[in-house]
Protein backbone atom coordinates (compact mmCIF):
# COMPACT_ATOMS: atom_id res chain seq x y z
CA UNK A 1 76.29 244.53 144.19
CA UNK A 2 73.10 242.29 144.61
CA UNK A 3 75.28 239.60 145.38
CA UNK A 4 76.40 241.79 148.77
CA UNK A 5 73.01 242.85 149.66
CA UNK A 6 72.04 238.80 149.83
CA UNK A 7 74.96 238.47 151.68
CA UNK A 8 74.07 240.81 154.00
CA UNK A 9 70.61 239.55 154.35
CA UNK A 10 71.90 235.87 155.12
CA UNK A 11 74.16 236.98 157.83
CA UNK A 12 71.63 239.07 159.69
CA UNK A 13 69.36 235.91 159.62
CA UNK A 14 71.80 233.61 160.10
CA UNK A 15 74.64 235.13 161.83
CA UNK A 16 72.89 237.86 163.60
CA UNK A 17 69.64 236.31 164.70
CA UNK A 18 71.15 232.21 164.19
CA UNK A 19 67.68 231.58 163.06
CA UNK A 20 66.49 228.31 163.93
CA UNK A 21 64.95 225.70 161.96
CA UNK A 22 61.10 225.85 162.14
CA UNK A 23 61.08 229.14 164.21
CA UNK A 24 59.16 232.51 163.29
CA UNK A 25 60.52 235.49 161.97
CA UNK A 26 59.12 238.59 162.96
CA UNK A 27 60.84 241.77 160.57
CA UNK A 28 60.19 245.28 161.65
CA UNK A 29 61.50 247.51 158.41
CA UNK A 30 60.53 250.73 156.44
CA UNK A 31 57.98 250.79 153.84
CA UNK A 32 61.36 252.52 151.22
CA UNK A 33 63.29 249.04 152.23
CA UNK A 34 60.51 246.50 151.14
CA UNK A 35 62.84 245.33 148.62
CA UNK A 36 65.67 243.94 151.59
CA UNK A 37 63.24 243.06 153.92
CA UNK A 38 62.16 240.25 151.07
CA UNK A 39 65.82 239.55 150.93
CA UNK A 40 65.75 238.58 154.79
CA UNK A 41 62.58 236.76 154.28
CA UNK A 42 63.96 234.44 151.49
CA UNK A 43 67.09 233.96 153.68
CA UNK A 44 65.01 232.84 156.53
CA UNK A 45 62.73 230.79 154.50
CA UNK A 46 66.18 228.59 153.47
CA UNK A 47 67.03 228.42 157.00
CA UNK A 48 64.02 226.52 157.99
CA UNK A 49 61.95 229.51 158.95
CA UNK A 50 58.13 228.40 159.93
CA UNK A 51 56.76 231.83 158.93
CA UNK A 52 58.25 235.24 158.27
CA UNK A 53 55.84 238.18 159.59
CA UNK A 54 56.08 241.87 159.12
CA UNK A 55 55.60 244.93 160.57
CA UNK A 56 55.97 247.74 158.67
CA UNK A 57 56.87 251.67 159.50
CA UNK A 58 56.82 255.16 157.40
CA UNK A 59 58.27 258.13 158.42
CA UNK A 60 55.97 260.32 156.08
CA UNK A 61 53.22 258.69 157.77
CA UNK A 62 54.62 258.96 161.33
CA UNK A 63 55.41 262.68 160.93
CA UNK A 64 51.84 263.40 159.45
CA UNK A 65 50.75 262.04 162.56
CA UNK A 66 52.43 263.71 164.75
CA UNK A 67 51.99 267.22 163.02
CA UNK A 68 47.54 266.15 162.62
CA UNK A 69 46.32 263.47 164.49
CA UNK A 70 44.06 264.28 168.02
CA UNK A 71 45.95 264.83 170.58
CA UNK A 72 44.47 262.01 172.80
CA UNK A 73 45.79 259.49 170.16
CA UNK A 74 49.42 259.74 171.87
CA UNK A 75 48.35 258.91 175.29
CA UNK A 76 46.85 255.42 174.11
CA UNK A 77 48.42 251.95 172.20
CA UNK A 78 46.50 250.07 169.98
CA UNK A 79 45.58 246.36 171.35
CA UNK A 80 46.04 244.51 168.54
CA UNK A 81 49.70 245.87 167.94
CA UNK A 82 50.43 245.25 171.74
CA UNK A 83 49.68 241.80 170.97
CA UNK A 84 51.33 241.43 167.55
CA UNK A 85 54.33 242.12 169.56
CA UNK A 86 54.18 240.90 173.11
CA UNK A 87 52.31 237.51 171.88
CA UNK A 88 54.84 236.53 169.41
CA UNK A 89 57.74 237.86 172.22
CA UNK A 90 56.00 234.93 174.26
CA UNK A 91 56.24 232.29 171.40
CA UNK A 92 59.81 233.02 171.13
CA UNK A 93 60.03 233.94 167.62
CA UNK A 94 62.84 235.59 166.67
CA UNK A 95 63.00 239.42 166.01
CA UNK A 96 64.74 241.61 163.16
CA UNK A 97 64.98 245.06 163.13
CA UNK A 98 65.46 246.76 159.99
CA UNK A 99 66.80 250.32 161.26
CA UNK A 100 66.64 252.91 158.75
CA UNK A 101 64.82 256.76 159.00
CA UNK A 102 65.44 260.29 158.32
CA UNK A 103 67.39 261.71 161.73
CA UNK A 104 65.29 264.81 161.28
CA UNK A 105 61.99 263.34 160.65
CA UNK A 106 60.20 265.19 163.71
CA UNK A 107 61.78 268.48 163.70
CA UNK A 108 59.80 270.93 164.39
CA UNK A 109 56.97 268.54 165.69
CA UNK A 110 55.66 269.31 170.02
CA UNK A 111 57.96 267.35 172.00
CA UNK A 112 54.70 266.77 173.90
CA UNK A 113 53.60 264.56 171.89
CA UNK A 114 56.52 262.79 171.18
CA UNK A 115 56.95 262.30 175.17
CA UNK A 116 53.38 260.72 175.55
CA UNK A 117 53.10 258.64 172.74
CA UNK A 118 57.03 256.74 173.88
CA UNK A 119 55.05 256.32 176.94
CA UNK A 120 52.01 254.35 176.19
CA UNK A 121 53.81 252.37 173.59
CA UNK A 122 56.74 251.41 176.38
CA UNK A 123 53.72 250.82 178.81
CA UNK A 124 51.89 248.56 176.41
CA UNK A 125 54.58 246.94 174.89
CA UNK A 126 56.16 246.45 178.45
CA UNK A 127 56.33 242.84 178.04
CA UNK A 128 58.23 242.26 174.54
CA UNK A 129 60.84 244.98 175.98
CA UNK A 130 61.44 242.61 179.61
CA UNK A 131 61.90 239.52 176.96
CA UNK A 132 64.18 241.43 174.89
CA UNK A 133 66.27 242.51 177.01
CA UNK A 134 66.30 239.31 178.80
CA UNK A 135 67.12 237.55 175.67
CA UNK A 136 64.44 235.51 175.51
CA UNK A 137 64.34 235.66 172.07
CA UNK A 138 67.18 236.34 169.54
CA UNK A 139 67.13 240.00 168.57
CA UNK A 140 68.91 241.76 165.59
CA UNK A 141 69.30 245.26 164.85
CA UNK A 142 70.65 246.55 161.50
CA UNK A 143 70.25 249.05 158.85
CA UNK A 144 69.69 249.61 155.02
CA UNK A 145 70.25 253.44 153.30
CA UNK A 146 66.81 255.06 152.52
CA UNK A 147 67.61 258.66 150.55
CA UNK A 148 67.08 260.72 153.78
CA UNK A 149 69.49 259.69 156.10
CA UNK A 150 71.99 259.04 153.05
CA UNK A 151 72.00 263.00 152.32
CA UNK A 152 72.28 263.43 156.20
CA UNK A 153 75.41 261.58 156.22
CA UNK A 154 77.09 262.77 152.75
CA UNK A 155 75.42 265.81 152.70
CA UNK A 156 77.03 267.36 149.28
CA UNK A 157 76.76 264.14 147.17
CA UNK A 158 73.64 263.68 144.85
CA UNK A 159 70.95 261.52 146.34
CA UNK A 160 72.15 258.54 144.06
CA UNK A 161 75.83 258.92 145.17
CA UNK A 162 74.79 259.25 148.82
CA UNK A 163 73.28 255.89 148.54
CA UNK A 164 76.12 254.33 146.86
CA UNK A 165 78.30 255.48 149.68
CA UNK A 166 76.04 254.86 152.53
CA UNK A 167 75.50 251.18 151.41
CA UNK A 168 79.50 250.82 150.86
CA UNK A 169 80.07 252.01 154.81
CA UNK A 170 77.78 249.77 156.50
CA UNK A 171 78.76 246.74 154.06
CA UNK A 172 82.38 247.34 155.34
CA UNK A 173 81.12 247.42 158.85
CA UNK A 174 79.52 244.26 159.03
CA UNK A 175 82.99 243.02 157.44
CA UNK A 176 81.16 242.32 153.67
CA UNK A 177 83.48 242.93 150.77
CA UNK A 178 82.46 240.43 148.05
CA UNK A 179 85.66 238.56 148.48
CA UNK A 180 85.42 237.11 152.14
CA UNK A 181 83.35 234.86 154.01
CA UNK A 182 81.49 237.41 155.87
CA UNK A 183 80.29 234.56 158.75
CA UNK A 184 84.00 233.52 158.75
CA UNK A 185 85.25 237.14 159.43
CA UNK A 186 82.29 237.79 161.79
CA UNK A 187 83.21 234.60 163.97
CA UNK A 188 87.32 235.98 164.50
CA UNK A 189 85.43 239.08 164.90
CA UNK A 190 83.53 238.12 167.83
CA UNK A 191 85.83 235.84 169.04
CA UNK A 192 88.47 238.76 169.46
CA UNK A 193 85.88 240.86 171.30
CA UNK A 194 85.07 238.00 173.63
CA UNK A 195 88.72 237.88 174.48
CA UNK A 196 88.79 241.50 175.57
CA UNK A 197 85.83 240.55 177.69
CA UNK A 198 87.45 237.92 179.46
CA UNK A 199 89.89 240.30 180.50
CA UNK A 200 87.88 242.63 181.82
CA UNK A 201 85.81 240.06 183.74
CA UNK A 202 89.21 238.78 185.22
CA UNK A 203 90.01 241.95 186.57
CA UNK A 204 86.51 242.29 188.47
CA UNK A 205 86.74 245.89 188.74
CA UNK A 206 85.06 248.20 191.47
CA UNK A 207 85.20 251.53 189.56
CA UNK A 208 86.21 253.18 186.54
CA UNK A 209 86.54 256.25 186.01
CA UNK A 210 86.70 258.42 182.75
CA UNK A 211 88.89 261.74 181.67
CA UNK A 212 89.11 263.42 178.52
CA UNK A 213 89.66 267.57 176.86
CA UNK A 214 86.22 267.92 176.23
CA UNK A 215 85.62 268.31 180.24
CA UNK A 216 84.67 264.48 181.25
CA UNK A 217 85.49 263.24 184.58
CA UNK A 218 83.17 260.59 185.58
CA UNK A 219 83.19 258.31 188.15
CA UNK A 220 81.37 254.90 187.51
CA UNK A 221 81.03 252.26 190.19
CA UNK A 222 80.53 248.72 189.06
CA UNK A 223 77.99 246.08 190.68
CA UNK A 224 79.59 243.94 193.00
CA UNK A 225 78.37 240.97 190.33
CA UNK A 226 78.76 242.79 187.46
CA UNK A 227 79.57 240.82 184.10
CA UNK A 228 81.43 242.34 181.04
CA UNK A 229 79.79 241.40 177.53
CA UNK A 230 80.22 241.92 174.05
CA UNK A 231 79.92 240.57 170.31
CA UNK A 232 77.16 237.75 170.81
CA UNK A 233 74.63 237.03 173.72
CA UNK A 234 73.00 233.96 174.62
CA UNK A 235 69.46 233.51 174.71
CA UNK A 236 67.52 231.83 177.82
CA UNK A 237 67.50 228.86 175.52
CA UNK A 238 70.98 229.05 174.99
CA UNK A 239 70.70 230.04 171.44
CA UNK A 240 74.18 232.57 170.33
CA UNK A 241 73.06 235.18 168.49
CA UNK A 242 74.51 238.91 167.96
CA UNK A 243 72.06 241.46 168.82
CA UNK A 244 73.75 244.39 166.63
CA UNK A 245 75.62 244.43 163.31
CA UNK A 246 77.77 245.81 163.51
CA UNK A 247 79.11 245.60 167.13
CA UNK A 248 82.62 247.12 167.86
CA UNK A 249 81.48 248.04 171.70
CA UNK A 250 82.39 245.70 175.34
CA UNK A 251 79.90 246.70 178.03
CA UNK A 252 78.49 246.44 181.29
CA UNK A 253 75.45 247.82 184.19
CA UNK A 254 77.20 250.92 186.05
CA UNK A 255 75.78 250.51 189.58
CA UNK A 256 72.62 252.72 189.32
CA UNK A 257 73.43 254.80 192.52
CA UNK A 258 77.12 255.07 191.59
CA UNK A 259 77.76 257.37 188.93
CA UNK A 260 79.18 260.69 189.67
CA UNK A 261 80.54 263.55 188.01
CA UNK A 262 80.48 264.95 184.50
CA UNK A 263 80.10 263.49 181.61
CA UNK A 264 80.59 265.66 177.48
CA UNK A 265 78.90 263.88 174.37
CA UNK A 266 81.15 263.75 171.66
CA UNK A 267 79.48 263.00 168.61
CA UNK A 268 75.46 264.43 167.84
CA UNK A 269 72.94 261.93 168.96
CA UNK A 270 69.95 261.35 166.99
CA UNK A 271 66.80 261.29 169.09
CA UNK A 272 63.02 261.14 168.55
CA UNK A 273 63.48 262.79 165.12
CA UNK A 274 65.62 265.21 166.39
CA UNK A 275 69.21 266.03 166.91
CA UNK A 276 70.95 266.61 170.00
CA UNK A 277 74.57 268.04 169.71
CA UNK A 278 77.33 269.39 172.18
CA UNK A 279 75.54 268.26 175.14
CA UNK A 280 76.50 267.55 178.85
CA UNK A 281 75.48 266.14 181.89
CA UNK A 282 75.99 266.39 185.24
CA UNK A 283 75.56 263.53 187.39
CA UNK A 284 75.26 263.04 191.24
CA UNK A 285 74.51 259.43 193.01
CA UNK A 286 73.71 258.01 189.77
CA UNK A 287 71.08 260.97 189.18
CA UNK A 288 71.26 263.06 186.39
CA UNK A 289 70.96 266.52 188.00
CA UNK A 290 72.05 269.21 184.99
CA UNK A 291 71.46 268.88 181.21
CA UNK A 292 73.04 271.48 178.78
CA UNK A 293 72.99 271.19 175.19
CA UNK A 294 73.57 273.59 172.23
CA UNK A 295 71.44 271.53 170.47
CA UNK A 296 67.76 270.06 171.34
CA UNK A 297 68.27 270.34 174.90
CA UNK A 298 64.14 270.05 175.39
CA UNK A 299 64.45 266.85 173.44
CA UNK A 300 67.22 265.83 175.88
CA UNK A 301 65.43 266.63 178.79
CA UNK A 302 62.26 265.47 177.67
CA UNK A 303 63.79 261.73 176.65
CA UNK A 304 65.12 261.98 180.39
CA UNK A 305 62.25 262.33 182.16
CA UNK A 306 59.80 259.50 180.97
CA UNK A 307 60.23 257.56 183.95
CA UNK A 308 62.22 257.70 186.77
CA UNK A 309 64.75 255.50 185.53
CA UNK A 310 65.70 257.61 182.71
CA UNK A 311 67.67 260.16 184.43
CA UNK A 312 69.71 257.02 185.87
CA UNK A 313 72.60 255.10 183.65
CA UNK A 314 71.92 251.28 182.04
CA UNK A 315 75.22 250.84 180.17
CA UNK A 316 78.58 251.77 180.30
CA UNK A 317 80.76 250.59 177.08
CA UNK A 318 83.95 250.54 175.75
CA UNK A 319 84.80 250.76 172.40
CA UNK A 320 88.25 251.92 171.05
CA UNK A 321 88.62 255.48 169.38
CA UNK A 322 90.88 253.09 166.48
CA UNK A 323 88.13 250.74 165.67
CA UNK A 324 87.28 250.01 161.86
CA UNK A 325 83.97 252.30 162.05
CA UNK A 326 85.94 255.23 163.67
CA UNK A 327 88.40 254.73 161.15
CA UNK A 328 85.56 255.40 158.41
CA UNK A 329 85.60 259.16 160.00
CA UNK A 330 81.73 259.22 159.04
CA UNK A 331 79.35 260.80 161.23
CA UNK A 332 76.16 258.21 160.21
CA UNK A 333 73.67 259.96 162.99
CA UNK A 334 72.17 256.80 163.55
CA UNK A 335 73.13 255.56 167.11
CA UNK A 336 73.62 251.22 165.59
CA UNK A 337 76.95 252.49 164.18
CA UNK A 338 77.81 255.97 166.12
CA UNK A 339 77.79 254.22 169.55
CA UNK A 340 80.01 251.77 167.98
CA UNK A 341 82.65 254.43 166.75
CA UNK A 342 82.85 255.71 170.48
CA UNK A 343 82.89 254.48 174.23
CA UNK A 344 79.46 255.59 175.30
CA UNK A 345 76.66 255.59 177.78
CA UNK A 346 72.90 254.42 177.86
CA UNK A 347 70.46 256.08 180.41
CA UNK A 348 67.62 254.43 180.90
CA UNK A 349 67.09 250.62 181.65
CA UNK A 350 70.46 247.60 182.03
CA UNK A 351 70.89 244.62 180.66
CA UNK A 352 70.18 241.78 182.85
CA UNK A 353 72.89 239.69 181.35
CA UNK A 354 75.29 242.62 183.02
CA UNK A 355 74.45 240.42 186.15
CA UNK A 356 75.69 237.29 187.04
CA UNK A 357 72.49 235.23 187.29
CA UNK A 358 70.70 238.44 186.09
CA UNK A 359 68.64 236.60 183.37
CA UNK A 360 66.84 234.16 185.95
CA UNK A 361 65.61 237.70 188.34
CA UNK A 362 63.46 239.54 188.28
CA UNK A 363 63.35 243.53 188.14
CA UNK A 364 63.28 244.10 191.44
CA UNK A 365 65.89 241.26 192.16
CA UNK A 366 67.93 242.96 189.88
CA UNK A 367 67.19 246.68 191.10
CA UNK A 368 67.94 245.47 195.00
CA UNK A 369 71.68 244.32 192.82
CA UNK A 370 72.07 247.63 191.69
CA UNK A 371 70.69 247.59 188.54
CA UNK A 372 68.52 250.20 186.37
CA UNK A 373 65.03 249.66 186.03
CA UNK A 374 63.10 251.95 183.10
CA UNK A 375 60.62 251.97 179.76
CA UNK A 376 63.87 253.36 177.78
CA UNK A 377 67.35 252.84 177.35
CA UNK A 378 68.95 255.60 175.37
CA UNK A 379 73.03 255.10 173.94
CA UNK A 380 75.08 258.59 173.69
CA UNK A 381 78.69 258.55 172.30
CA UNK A 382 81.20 259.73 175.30
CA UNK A 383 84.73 258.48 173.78
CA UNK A 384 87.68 260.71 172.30
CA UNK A 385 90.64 260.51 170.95
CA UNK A 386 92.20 261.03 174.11
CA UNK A 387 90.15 259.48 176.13
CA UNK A 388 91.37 257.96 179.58
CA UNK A 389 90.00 254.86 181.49
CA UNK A 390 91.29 253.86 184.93
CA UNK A 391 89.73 251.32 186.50
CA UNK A 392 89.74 250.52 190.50
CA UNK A 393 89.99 246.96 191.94
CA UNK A 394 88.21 246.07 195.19
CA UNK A 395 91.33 245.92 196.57
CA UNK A 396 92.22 249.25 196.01
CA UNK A 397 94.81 248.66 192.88
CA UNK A 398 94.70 251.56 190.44
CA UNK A 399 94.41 249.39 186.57
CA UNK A 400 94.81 251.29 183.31
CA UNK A 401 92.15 250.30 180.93
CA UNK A 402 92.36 253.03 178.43
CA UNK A 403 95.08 255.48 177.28
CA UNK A 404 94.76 258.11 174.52
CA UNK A 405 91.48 256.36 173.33
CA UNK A 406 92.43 253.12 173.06
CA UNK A 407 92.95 250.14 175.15
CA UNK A 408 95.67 248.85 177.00
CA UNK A 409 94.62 245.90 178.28
């Protein structure tokens, strides 16, 4: 098992961020995965990193802050960690993101707080978000079991079980199974998204709309220069990476005033510490007008109302209700692998590369294109199994992208 676990930590740095030779590393992880993030670091070390850096997070720690510190602790950022992150942003050192916590971890805690402290982190960290979603940097995103989220997931299995199980999912979803060249099967991987994507692009679609039993019907218009994407990016340097392992999902900027109608979630999101479940949302000119949910509906509401731009849509993407993580049938309440068992939406902020010539404007080039402008960007799962996509051409021409879940291009 060791052997998978390196294996896993040479394809995020390798694969996933395509590390270069005499670049830094910068690793964001969990305290409880110390032991992986090491594995990362020796991987980039023997890819010619120049210097690994961490940063370090606890959700013990984070909730006992949230539950004692002063209140007027949440409306500021500390300076030094606005600089950790925006200076290195500026170097251009590459960025990995371990993602791993307890779904649950701020039950309970005053949304309040939760609210102001996303706030003056977005506002201070404001200029490593514009890189990153610029690409200005190769990003990676993925994830490692800690004991918490394992019992979330497999929630009758002993702790030690729930690990074993937890680690054997997301191994198979990055395509690891100690037999295959895991870059090889990553690279037909990609290259079978990217054909899907061409597809798309060709059919330079006005609209699409989506239908399903759950109640959807929602209407979203495309920008006029809107670009399809999916399974690597390319960085302003022209550097291929793959921002998430895994990545099942093909997506796009909706045009920000042209979203209408409404919209069910059909899987539980986890958000802020806190799960959201059986939600809907009504939308009107791109607006967000009516939130319901059975389940944290203040957390909803209050992760929609940061900014402005968080009651608008960032992302629209497909992903098919057949695809290998769907297939798992595992709910893993952790939005890296849920959005990619379901088409799904982001509210919040679009990605620039969703523009043709996006990643040379700036934000209000891009907002006078149509596109999203906000400190979040926040992915809910939309996508059933009978999910249906038509799309619209400019011309008028109705176009069948989806049919019972899946697609029919």
């Amino acid at each position: 098992m060791y052997d998978k676990f390196s294996q896993y930590a040479e394809l995020l740095v390798k694969t996933g961020l395509n590390l270069q030779k005499g670049q830094r590393l910068i690793i964001s992880c969990p305290v409880e995965c110390a032991w992986f993030a090491r594995l990362c670091a020796q991987a980039a070390y023997g890819a010619g990193c120049r210097e690994v850096v961490m940063s370090w997070s606890d959700d013990a720690l984070a909730r006992l802050k949230y539950l004692h510190a002063d209140s007027e602790v949440f409306d500021s950022f500390p300076e030094w960690q606005a600089a950790f992150y925006n200076n290195y942003a500026r170097e251009g050192a590459a960025y990995l993101a371990v993602a791993a916590s307890d779904p649950e971890n701020l039950t309970g805690i005053e949304q309040d707080r939760i609210t102001r402290a996303q706030r003056s982190s977005s506002a201070a960290l404001q200029d490593f978000r514009r890189r990153q979603i610029r690409n200005d940097f190769q990003w990676c995103i993925g994830s490692v079991p800690i004991p918490s989220w394992a019992k979330k997931v497999f929630p009758g299995e002993k702790q030690e079980d729930a690990m074993e199980k937890l680690w054997d999912a997301i191994l198979e979803t990055v395509r690891i199974d100690g037999k295959n060249d895991a870059v090889e099967a990553w690279r037909k991987h990609v290259a079978t998204l990217q054909s899907r994507v061409e597809k798309l692009n060709a059919l330079d679609l006005e609209s699409i709309r989506f239908t399903n039993s759950l109640g959807t019907d929602l209407l979203v218009r495309l920008p006029e220069d809107h670009v399809w994407a999916g399974g690597d990016s390319v960085s302003t340097n022209g550097i291929r990476f793959c921002p998430n392992m895994p990545s099942e999902e093909i997506f796009t900027a909706p045009l920000r005033d042209g979203v209408d109608g409404t919209v069910y979630s059909s899987k539980p999101l986890a958000l802020d510490g806190n799960i959201v479940d059986r939600f809907s949302l009504t939308v009107q000119h791109g607006k967000i007008t009516g939130v319901h949910a059975e389940t944290g509906e203040e957390t909803l509401k209050a992760a929609l109302s940061v900014d402005e731009g968080a009651s608008f849509f960032g992302e629209v993407a497909l992903v098919p209700f057949d695809s290998p993580i769907s297939r798992q049938n595992l709910l893993y309440y952790n939005t890296l692998y849920d959005e990619n068992a379901s088409c799904h939406l982001a509210f919040g902020e679009a990605y620039p590369e969703c523009l043709k010539g996006g990643g040379e404007m700036s934000k209000e080039e891009l907002r006078e294109c149509g596109l999203n402008d906000s400190i979040t960007h926040v992915d809910f799962m939309i996508g059933t199994e009978d999910t249906r996509i038509m799309g619209k051409t400019w011309d008028g021409q109705d176009v069948p992208v989806f049919e019972n879940g899946n697609f029919v291009l």
